[in-house]
N, C-alpha and C. Protein backbone atom coordinates (compact mmCIF):
# COMPACT_ATOMS: atom_id res chain seq x y z
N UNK A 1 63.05 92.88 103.25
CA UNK A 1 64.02 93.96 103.44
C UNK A 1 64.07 94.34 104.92
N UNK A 2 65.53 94.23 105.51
CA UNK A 2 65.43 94.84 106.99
C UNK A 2 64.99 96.73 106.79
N UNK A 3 63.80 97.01 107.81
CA UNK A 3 63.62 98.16 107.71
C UNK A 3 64.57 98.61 108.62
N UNK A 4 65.41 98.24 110.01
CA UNK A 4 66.19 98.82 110.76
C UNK A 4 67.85 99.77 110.01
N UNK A 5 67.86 99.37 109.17
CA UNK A 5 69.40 99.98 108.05
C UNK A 5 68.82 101.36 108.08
N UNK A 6 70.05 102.00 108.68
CA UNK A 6 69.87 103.43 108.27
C UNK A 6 71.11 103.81 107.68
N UNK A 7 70.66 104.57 106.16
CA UNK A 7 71.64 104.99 105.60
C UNK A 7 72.51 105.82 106.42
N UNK A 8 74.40 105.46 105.36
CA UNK A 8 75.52 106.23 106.57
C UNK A 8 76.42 106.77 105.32
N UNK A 9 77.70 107.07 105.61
CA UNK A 9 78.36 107.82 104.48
C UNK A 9 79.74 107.15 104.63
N UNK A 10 80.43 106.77 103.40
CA UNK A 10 81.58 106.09 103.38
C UNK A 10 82.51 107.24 102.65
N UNK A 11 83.74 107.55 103.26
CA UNK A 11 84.53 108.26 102.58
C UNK A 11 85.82 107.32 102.13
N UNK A 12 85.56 107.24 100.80
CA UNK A 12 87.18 106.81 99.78
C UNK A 12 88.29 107.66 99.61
N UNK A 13 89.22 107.38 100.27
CA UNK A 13 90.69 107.80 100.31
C UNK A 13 91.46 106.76 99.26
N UNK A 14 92.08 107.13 98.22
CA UNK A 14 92.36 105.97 97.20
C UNK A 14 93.52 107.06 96.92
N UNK A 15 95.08 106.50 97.02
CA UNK A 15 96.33 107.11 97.28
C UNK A 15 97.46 106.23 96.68
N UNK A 16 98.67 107.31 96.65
CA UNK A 16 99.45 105.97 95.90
C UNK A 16 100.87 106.74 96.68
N UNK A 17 101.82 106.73 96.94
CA UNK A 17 103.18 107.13 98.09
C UNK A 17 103.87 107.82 97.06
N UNK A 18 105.14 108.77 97.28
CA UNK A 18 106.38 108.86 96.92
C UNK A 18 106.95 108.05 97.44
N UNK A 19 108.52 108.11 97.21
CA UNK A 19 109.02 107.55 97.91
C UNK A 19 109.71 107.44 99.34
N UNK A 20 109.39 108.41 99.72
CA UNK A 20 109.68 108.93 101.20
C UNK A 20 108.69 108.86 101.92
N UNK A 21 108.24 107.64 102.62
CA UNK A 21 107.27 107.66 103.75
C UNK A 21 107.60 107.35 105.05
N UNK A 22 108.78 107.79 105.23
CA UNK A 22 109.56 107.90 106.82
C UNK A 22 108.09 108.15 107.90
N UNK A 23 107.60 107.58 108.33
CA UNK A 23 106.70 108.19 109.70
C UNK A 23 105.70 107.63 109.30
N UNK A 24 105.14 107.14 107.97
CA UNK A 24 103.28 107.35 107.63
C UNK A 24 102.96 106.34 108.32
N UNK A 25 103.25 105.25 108.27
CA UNK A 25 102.17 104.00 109.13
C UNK A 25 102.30 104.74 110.58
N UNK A 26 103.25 105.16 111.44
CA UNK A 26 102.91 105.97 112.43
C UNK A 26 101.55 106.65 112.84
N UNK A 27 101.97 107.38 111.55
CA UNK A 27 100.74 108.48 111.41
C UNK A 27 99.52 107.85 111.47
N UNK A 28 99.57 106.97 110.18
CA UNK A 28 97.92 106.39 109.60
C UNK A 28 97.34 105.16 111.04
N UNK A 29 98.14 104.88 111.85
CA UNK A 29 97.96 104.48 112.93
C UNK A 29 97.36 105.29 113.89
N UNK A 30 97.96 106.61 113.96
CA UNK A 30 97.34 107.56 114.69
C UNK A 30 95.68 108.37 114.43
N UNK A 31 96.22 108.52 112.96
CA UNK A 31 94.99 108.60 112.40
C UNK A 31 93.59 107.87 112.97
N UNK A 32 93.77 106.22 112.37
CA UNK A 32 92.72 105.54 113.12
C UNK A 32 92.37 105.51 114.47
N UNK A 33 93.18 105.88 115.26
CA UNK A 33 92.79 106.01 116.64
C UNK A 33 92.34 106.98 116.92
N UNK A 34 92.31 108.35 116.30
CA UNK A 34 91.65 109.43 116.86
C UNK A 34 90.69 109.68 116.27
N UNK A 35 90.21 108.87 114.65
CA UNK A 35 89.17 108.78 114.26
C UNK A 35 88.29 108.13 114.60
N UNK A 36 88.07 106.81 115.40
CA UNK A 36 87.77 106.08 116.08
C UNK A 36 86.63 107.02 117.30
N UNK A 37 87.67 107.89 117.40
CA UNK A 37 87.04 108.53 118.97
C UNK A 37 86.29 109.90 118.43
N UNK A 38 85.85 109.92 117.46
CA UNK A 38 85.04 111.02 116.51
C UNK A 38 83.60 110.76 116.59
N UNK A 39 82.66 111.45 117.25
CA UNK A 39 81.70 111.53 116.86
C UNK A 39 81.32 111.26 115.74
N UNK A 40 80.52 109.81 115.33
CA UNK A 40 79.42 109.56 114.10
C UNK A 40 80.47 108.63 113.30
N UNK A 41 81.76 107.92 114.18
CA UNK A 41 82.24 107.28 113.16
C UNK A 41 81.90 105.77 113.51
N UNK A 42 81.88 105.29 112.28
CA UNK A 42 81.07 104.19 112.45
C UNK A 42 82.54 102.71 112.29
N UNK A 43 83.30 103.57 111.03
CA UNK A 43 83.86 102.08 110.97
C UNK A 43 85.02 102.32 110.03
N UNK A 44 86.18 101.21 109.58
CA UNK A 44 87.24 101.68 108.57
C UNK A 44 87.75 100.34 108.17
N UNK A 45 87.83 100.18 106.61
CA UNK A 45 88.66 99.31 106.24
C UNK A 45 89.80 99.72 105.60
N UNK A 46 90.55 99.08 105.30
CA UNK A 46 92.13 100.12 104.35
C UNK A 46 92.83 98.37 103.61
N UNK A 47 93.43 98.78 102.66
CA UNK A 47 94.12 97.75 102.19
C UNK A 47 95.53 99.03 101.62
N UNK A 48 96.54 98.12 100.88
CA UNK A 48 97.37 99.07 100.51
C UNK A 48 98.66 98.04 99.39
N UNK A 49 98.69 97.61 98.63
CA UNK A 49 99.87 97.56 97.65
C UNK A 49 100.45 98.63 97.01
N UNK A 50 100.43 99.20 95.17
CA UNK A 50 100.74 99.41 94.61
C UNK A 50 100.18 101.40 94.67
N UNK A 51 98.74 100.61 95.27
CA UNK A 51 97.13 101.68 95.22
C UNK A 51 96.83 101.59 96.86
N UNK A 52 96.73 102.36 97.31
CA UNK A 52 96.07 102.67 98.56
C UNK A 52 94.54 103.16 98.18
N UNK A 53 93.82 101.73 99.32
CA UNK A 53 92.33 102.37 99.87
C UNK A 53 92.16 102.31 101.10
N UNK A 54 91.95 103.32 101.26
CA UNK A 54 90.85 103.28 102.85
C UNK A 54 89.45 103.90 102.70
N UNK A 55 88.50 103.38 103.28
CA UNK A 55 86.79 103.68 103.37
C UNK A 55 86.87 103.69 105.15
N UNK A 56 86.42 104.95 105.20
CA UNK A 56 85.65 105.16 106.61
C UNK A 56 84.43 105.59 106.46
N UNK A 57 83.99 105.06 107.30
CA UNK A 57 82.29 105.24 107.64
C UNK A 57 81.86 105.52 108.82
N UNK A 58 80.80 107.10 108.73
CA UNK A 58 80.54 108.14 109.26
C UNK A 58 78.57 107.92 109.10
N UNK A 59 78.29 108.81 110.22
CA UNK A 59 77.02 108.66 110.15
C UNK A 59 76.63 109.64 109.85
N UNK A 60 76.96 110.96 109.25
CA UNK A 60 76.22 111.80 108.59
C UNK A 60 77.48 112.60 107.99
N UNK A 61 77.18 113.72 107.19
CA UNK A 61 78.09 114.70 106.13
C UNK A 61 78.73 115.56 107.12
N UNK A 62 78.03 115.65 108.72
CA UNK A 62 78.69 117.06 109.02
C UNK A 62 79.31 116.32 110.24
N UNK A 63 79.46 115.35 110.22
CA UNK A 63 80.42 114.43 111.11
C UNK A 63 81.87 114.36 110.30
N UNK A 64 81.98 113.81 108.93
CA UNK A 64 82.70 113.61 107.91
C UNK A 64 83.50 115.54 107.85
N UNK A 65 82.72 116.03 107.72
CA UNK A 65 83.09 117.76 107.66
C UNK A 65 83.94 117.99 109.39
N UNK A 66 83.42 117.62 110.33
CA UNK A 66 84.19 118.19 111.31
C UNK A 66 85.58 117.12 111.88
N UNK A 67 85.34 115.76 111.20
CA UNK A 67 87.04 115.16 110.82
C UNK A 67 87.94 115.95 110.19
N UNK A 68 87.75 116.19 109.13
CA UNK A 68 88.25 116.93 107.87
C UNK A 68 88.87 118.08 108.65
N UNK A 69 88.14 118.89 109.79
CA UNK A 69 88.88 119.89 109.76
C UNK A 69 89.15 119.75 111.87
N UNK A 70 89.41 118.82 112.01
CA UNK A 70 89.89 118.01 113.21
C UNK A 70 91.58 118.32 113.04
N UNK A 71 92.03 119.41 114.79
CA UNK A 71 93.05 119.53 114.03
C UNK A 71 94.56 118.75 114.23
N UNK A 72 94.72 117.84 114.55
CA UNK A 72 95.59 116.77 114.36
C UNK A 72 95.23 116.23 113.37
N UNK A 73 94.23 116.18 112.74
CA UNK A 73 93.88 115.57 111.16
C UNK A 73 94.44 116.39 110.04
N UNK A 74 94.28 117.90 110.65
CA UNK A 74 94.83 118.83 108.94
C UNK A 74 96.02 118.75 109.28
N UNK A 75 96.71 118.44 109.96
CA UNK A 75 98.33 118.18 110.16
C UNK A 75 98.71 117.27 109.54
N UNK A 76 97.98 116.26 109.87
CA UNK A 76 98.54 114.79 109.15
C UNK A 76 98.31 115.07 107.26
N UNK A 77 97.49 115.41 107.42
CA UNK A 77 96.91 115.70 105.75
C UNK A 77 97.85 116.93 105.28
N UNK A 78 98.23 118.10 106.01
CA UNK A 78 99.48 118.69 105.06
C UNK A 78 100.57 118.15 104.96
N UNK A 79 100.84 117.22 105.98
CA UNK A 79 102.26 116.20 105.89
C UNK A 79 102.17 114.96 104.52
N UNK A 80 100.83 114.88 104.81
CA UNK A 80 100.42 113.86 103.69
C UNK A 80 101.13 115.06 101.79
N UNK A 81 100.31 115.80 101.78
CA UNK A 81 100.79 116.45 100.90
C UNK A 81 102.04 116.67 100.50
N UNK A 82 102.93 117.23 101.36
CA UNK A 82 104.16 117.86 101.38
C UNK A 82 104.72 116.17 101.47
N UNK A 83 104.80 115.12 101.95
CA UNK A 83 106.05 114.25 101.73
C UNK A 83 105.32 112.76 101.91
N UNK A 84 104.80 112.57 101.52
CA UNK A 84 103.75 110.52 101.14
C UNK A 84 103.36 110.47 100.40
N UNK A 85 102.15 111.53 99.84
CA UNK A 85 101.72 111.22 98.59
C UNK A 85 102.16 111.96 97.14
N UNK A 86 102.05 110.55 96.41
CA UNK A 86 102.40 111.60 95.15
C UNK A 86 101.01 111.60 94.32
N UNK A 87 99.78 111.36 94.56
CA UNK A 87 98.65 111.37 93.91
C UNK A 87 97.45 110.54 95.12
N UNK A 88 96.06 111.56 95.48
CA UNK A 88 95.20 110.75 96.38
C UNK A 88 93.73 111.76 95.60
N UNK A 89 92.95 110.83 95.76
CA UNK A 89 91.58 111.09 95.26
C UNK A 89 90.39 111.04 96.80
N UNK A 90 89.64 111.75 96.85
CA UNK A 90 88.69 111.65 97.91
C UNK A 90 87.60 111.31 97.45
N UNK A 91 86.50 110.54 97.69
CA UNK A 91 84.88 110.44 97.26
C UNK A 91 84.18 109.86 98.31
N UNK A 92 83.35 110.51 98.68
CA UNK A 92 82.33 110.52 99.90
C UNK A 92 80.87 110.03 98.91
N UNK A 93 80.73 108.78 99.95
CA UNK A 93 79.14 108.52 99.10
C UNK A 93 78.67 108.33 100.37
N UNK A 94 77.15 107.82 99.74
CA UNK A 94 75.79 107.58 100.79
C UNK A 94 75.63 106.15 100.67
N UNK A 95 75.51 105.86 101.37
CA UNK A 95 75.42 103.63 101.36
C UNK A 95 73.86 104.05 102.01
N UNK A 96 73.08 103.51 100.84
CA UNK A 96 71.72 103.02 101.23
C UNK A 96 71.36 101.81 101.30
N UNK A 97 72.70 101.08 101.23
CA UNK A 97 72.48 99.40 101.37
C UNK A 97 73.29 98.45 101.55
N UNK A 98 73.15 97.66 102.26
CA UNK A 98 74.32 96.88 102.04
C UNK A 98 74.02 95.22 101.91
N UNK A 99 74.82 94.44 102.10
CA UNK A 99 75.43 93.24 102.28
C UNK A 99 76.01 92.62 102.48
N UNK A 100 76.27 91.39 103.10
CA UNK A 100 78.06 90.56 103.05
C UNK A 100 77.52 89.20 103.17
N UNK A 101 78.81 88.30 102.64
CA UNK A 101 79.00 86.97 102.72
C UNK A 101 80.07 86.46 103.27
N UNK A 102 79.90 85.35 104.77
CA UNK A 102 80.63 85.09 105.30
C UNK A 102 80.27 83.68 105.24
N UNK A 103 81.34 82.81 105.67
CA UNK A 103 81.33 80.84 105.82
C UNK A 103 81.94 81.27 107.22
């Protein structure tokens, strides 16, 4: 077991659009760039068909807490409300481990 892994925190954004998303890839573009420049962020994947995911990864809860209320972030997120989404779920976990397989 590598002892160097230090547990980090992945937040799930799992979303699905109305039909009016005039601006969002804008946004969610912007988004990643200013999350990027956040203290304790570690990293982001996103995919998106039918179901939207994105996982960002943060190095502790009160890093994740001062995104959240980052304020070009609560902007984007009441816009999110009021006209993109018509249903989004949040879940913040703790990754005490990981893995991957690459060729």
């Amino acid at each position: 077991m590598d002892n160097t892994f230090k547990p980090y925190y992945a937040v799930i954004f799992t979303s699905t659009h109305t039909l009016n998303i005039d601006g969002y890839s804008e946004m969610a573009w912007q988004m990643e760039t200013l999350a990027k420049k956040q203290k304790g962020f570690i990293g982001i994947d996103s995919a998106r068909n039918d179901v939207g995911i994105t996982v960002s990864y943060w190095e502790t809860i009160e890093d994740i807490k001062n995104w959240k209320q980052q304020t070009d972030h609560l902007m984007a997120q009441k816009k999110g409300r009021t006209d993109w989404y018509s249903w989004y779920n949040v879940r913040i976990c703790k990754v005490e481990r990981e893995y991957e397989f690459k060729k």
